[in-house]
C-alpha atoms as a PDB file:
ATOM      1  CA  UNK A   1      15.452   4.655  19.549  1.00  0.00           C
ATOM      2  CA  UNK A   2      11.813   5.652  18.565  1.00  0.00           C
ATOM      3  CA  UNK A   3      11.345   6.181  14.893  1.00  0.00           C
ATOM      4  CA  UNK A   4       9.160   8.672  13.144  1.00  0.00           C
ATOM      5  CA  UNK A   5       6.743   5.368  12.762  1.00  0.00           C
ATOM      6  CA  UNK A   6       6.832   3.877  15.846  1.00  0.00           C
ATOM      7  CA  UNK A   7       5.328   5.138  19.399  1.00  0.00           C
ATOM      8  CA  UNK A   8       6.320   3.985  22.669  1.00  0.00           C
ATOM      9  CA  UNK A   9       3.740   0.610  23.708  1.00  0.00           C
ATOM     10  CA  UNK A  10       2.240   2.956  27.006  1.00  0.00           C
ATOM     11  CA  UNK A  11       0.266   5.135  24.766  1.00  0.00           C
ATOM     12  CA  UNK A  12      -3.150   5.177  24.800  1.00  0.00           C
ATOM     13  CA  UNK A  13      -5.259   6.627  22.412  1.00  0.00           C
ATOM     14  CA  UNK A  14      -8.876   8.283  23.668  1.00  0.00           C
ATOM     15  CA  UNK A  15     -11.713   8.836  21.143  1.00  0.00           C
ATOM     16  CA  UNK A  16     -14.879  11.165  21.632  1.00  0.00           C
ATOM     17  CA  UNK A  17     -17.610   8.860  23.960  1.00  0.00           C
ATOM     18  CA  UNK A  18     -19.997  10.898  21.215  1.00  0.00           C
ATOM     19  CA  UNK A  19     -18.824   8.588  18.115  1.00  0.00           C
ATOM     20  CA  UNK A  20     -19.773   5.495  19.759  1.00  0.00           C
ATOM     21  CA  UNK A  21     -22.507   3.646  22.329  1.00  0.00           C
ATOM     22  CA  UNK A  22     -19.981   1.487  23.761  1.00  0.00           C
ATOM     23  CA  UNK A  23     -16.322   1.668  23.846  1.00  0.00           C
ATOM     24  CA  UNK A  24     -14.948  -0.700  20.971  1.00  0.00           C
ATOM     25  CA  UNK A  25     -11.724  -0.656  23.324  1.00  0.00           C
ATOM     26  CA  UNK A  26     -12.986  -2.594  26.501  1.00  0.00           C
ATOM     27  CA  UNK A  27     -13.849  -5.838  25.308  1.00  0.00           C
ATOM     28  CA  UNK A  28     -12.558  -8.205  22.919  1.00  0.00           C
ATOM     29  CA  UNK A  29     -15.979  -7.756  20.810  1.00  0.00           C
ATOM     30  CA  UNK A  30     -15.228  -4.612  20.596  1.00  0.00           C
ATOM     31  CA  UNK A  31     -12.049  -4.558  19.819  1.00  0.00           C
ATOM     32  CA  UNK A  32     -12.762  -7.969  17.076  1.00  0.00           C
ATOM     33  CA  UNK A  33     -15.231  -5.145  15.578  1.00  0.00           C
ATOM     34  CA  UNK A  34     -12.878  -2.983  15.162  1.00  0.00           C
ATOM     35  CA  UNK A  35     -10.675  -5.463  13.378  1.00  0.00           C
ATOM     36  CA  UNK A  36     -12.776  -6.562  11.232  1.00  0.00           C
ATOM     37  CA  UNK A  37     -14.295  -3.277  10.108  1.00  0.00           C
ATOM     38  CA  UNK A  38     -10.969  -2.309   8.897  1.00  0.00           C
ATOM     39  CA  UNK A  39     -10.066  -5.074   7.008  1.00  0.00           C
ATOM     40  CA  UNK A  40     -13.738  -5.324   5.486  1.00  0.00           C
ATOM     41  CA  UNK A  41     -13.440  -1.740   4.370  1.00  0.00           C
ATOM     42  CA  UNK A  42      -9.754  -1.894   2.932  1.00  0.00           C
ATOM     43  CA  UNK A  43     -10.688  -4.953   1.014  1.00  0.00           C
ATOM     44  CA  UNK A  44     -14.332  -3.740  -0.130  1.00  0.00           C
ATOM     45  CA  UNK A  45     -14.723   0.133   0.095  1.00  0.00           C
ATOM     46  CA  UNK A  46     -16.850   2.174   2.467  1.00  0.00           C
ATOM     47  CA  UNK A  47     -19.756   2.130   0.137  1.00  0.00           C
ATOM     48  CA  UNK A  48     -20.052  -1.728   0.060  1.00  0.00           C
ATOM     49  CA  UNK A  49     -19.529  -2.343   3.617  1.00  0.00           C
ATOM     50  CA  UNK A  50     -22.354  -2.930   6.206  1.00  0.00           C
ATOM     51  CA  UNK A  51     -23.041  -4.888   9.784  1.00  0.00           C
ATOM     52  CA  UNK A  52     -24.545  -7.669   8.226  1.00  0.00           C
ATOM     53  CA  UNK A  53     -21.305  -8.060   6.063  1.00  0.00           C
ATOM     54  CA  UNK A  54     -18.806  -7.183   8.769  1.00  0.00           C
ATOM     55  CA  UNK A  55     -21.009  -9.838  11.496  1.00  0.00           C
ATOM     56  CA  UNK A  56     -20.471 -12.507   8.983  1.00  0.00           C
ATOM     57  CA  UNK A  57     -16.770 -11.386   8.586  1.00  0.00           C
ATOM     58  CA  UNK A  58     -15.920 -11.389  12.534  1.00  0.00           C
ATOM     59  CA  UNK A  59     -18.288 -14.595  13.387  1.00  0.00           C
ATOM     60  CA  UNK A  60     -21.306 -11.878  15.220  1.00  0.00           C
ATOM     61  CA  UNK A  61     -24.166 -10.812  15.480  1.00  0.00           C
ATOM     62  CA  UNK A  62     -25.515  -7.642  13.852  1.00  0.00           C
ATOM     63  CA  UNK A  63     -27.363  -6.597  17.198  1.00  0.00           C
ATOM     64  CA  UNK A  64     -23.945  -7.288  18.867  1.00  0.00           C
ATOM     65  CA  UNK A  65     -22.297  -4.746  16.545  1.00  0.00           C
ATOM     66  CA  UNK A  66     -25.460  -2.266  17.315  1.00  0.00           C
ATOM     67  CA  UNK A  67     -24.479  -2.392  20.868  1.00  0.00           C
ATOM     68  CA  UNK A  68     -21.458  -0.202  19.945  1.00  0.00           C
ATOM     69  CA  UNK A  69     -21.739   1.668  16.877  1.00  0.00           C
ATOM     70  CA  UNK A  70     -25.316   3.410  15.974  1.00  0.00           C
ATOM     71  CA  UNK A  71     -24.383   2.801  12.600  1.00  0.00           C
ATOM     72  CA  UNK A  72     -21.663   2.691   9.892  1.00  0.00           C
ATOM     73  CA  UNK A  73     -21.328   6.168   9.368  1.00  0.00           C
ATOM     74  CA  UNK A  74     -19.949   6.202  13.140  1.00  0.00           C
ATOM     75  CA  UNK A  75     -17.317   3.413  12.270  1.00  0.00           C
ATOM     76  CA  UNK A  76     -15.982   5.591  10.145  1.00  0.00           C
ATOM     77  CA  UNK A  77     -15.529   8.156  12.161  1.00  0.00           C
ATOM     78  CA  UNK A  78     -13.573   6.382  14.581  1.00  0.00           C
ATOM     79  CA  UNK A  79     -11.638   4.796  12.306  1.00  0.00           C
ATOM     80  CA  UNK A  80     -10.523   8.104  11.034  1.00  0.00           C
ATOM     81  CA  UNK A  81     -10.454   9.936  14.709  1.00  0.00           C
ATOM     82  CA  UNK A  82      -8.137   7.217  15.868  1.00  0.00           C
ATOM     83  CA  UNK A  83      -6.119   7.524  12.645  1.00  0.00           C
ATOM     84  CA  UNK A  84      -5.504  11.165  13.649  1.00  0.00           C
ATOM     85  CA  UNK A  85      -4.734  10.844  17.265  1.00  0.00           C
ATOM     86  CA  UNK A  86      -2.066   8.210  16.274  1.00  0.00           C
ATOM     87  CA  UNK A  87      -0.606  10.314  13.578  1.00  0.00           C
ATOM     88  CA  UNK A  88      -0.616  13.400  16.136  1.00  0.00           C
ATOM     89  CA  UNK A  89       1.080  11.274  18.706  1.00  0.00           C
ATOM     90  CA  UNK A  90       3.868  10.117  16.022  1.00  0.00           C
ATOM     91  CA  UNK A  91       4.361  14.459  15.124  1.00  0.00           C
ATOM     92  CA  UNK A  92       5.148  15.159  18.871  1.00  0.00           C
ATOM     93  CA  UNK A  93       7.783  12.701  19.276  1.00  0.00           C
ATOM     94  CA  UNK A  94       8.861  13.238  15.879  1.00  0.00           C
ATOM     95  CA  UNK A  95       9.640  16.861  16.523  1.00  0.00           C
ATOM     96  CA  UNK A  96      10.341  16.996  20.506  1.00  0.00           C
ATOM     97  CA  UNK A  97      13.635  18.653  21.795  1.00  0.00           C
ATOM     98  CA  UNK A  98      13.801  19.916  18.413  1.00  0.00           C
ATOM     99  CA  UNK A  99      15.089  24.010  18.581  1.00  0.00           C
ATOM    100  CA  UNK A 100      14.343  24.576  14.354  1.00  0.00           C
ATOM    101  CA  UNK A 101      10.674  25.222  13.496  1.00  0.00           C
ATOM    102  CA  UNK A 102      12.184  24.144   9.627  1.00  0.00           C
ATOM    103  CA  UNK A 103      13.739  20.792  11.093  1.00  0.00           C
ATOM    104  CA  UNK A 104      10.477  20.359  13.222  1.00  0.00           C
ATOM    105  CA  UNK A 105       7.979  20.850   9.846  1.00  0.00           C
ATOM    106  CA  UNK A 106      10.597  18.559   8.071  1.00  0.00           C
ATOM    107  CA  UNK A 107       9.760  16.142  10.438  1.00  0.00           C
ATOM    108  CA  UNK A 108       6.077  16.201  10.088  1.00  0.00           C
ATOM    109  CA  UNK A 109       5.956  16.140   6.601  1.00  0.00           C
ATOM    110  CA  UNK A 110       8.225  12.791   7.006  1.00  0.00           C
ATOM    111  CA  UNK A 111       5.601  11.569   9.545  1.00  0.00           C
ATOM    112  CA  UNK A 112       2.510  12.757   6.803  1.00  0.00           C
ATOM    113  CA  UNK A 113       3.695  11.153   3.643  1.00  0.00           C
ATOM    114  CA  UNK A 114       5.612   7.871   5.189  1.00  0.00           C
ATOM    115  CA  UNK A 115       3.780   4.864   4.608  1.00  0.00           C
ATOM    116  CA  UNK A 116       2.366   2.787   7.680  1.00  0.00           C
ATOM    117  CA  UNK A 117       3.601   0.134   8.823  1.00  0.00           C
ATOM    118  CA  UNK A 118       1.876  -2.736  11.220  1.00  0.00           C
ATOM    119  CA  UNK A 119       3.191  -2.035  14.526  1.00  0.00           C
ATOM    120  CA  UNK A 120       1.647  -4.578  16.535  1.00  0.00           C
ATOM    121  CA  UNK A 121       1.636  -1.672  19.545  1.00  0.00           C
ATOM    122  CA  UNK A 122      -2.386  -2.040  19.055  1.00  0.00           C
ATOM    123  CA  UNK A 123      -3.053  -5.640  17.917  1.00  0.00           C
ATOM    124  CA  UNK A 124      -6.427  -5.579  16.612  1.00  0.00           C
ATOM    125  CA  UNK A 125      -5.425  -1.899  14.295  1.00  0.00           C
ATOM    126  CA  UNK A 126      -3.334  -2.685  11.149  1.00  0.00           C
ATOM    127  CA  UNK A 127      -1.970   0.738  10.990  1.00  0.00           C
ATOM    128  CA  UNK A 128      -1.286  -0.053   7.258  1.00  0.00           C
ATOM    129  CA  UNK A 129      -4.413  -1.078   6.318  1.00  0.00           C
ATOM    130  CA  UNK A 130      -6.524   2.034   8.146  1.00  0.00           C
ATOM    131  CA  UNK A 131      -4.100   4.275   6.448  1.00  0.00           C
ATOM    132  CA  UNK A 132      -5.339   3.203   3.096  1.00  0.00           C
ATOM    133  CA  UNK A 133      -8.938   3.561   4.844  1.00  0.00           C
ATOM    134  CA  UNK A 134      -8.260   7.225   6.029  1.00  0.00           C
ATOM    135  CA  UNK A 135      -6.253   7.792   2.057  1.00  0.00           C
ATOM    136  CA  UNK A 136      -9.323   6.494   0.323  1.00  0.00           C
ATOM    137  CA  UNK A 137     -12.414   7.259   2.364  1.00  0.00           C
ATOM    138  CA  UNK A 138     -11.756   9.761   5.425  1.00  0.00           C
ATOM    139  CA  UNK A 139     -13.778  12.493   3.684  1.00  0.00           C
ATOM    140  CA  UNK A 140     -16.844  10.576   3.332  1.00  0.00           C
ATOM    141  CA  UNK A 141     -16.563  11.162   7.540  1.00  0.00           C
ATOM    142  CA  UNK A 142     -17.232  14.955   6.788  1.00  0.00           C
ATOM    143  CA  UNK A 143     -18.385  15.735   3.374  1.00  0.00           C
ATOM    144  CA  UNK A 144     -21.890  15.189   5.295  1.00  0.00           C
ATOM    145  CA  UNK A 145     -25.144  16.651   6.104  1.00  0.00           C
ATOM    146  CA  UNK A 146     -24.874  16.325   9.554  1.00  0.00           C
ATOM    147  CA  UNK A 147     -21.223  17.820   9.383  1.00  0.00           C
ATOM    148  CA  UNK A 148     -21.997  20.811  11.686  1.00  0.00           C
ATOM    149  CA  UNK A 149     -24.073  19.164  14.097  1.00  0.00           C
ATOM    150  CA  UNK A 150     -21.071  16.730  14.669  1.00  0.00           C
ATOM    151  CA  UNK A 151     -18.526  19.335  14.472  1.00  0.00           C
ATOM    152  CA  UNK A 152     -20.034  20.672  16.946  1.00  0.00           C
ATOM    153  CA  UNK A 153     -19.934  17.836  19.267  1.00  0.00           C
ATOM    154  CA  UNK A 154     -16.247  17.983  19.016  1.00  0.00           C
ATOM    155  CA  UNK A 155     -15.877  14.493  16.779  1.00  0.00           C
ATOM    156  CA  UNK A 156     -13.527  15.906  14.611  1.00  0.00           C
ATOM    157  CA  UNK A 157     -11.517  17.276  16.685  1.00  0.00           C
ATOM    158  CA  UNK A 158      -8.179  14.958  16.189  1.00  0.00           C
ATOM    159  CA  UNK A 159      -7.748  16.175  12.864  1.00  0.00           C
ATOM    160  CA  UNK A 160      -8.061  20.007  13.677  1.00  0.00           C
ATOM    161  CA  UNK A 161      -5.886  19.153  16.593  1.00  0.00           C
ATOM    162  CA  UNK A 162      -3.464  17.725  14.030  1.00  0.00           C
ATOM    163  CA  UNK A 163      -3.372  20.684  12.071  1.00  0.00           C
ATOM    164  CA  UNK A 164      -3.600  23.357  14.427  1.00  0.00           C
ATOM    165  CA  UNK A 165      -0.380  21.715  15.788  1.00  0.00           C
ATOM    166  CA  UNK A 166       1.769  21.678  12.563  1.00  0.00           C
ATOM    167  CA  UNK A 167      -0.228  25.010  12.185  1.00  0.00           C
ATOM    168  CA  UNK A 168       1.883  26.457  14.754  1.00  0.00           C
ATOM    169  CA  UNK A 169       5.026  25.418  13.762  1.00  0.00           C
ATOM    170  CA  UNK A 170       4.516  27.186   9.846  1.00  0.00           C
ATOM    171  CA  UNK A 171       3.875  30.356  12.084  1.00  0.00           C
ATOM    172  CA  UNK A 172       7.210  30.020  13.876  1.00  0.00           C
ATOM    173  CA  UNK A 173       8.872  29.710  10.240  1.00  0.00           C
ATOM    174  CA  UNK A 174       7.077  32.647   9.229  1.00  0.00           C
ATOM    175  CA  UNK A 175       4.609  34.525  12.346  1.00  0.00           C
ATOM    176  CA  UNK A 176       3.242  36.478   9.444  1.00  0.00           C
ATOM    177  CA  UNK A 177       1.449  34.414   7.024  1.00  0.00           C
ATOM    178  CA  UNK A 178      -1.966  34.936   7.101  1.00  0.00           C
ATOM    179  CA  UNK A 179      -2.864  30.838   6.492  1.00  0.00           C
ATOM    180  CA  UNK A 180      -1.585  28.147   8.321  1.00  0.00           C
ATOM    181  CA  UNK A 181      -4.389  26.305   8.968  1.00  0.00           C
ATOM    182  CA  UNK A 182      -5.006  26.404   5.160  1.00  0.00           C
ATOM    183  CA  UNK A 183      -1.919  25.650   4.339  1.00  0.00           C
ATOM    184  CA  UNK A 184      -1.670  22.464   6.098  1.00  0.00           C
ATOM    185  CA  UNK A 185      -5.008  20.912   5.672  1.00  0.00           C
ATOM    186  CA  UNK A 186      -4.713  21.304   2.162  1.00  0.00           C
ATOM    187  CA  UNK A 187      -1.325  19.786   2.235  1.00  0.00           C
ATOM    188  CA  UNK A 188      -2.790  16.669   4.297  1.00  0.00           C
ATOM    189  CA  UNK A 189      -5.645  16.497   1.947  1.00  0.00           C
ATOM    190  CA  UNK A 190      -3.478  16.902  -0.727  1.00  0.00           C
ATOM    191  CA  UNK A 191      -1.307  14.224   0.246  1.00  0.00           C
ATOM    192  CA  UNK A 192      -3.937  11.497   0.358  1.00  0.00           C
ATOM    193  CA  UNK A 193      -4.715  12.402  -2.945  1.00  0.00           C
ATOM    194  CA  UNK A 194      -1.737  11.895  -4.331  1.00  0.00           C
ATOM    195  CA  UNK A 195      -0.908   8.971  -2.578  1.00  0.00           C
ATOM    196  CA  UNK A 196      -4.201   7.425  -3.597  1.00  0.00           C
ATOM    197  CA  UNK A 197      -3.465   8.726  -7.844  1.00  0.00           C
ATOM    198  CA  UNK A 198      -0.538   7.197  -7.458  1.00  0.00           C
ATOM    199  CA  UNK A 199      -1.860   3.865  -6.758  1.00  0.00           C
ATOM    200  CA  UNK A 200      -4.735   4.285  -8.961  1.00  0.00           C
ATOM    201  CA  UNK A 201      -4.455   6.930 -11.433  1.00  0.00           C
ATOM    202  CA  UNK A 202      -0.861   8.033 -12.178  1.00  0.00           C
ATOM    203  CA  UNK A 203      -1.664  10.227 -15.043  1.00  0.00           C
ATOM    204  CA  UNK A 204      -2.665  12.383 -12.008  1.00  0.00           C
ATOM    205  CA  UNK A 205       0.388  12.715 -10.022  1.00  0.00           C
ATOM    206  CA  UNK A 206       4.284  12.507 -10.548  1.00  0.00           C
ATOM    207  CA  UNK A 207       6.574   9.839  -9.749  1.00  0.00           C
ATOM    208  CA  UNK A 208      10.262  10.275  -9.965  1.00  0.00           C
ATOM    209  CA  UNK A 209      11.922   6.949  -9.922  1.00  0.00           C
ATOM    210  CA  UNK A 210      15.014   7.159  -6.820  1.00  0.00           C
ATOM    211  CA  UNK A 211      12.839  10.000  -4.416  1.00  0.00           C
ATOM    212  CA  UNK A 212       9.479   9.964  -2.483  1.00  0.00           C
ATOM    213  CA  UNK A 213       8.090  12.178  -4.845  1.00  0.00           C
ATOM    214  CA  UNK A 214       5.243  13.294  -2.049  1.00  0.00           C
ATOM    215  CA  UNK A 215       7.564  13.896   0.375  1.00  0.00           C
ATOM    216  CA  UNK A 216       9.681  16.194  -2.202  1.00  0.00           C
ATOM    217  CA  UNK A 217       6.899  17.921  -3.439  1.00  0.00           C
ATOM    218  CA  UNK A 218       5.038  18.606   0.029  1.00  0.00           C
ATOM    219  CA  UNK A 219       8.248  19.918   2.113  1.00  0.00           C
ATOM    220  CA  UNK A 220       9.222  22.387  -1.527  1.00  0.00           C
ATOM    221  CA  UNK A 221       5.382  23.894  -1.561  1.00  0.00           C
ATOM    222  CA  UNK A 222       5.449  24.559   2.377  1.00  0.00           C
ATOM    223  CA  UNK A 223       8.565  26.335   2.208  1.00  0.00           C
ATOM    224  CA  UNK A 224       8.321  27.663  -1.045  1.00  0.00           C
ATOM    225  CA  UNK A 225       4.638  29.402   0.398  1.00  0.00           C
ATOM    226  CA  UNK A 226       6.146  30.397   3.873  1.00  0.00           C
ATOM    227  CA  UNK A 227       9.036  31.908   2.802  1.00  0.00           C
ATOM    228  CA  UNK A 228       7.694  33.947  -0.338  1.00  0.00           C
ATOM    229  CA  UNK A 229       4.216  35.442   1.259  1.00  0.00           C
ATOM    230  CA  UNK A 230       4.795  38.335   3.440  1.00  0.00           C
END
């Protein structure tokens, strides 16, 4: 049986043509950059990392890495849009066949705050290790100047269709509140911020030794704000 984590191995994930100049997906190259942009960024940081760094890292060529991404900026991006597909993909079968709207959001919370694990469904993504990417650094993909022009282009469109989906299931909990989309971007946002003080700065957050404190505290603030706003 498929677990909350794990997604069948037919599934293929598609990412806006826009974000790159060739696709990453359809040639070992590509998918070696790929790779090896991950693991450069999880073990340096998004500010540090470059193409001269990341063609010494996979054995390249700068101008080979040109030949797909326009620049870094772009990695990121589909780093982060593939990131969101995937986690989409994981809240559909996490909350198919499933009659309660409070058993489905249950779910997705579960799917949110659950640590990645390496699957091995996609060889050259270590799930893991892009989740720590997305936790750390996925708002340096839109906290941009060129944030509209993109938006516009539809490259951020995984994560609103993320939201828009779990949207829907606060508004069959509650058809009346006034915020869903709110609600659950800030609870996304506010999860990677947690999850990242708790690994960094724990003064920040709370940890309550025998629970997944994020996972408590997410699923009592949803309900808590669906059920008590009219």
């Amino acid at each position: 049986m498929t677990s909350i984590m794990e997604l069948p191995k037919n599934i293929l994930i598609q990412i806006n043509e826009r974000v790159y100049l060739k696709n990453p997906e359809e040639s070992q190259l590509g998918k070696k950059i790929i790779q090896g942009s991950i693991e450069l960024i999880d073990e340096i940081g998004f500010e540090q990392f470059n193409f001269k760094k990341l063609s010494t890292h996979i054995d390249s060529t700068e101008a080979s890495i040109y030949r797909y991404f326009e620049n870094k900026h772009k990695v990121l991006l589909y780093l982060t849009s593939w990131y969101w597909v995937w986690v989409e993909y994981r809240v559909i079968f996490a909350t198919a066949n499933i009659p309660s709207p409070i058993e489905r959001m249950n779910n997705a919370i579960d799917v949110l705050t659950t640590n990645a694990i390496y699957d091995h469904n996609s060889a050259h993504i270590d799930e893991a290790k892009l989740q720590r990417i997305v936790t750390s650094e996925s708002s340096k993909a839109y906290l941009t100047k060129e944030v509209d022009n993109e938006n516009r282009e539809g490259l951020f469109s995984g994560y609103k269709q993320l939201v828009g989906r779990i949207a829907e299931v606060a508004l069959e909990i509650n058809p009346s509140f006034p915020y869903p989309f709110m609600l659950i971007s800030t609870v996304i946002e506010g999860i990677h911020h947690q999850r990242y003080f708790a690994q960094h700065l724990p003064r920040l957050t709370n940890v309550v030794e025998g629970e997944d404190s994020i996972n408590v505290f997410y699923k009592k603030m949803i309900f808590s704000v669906l059920n008590n706003c009219n």
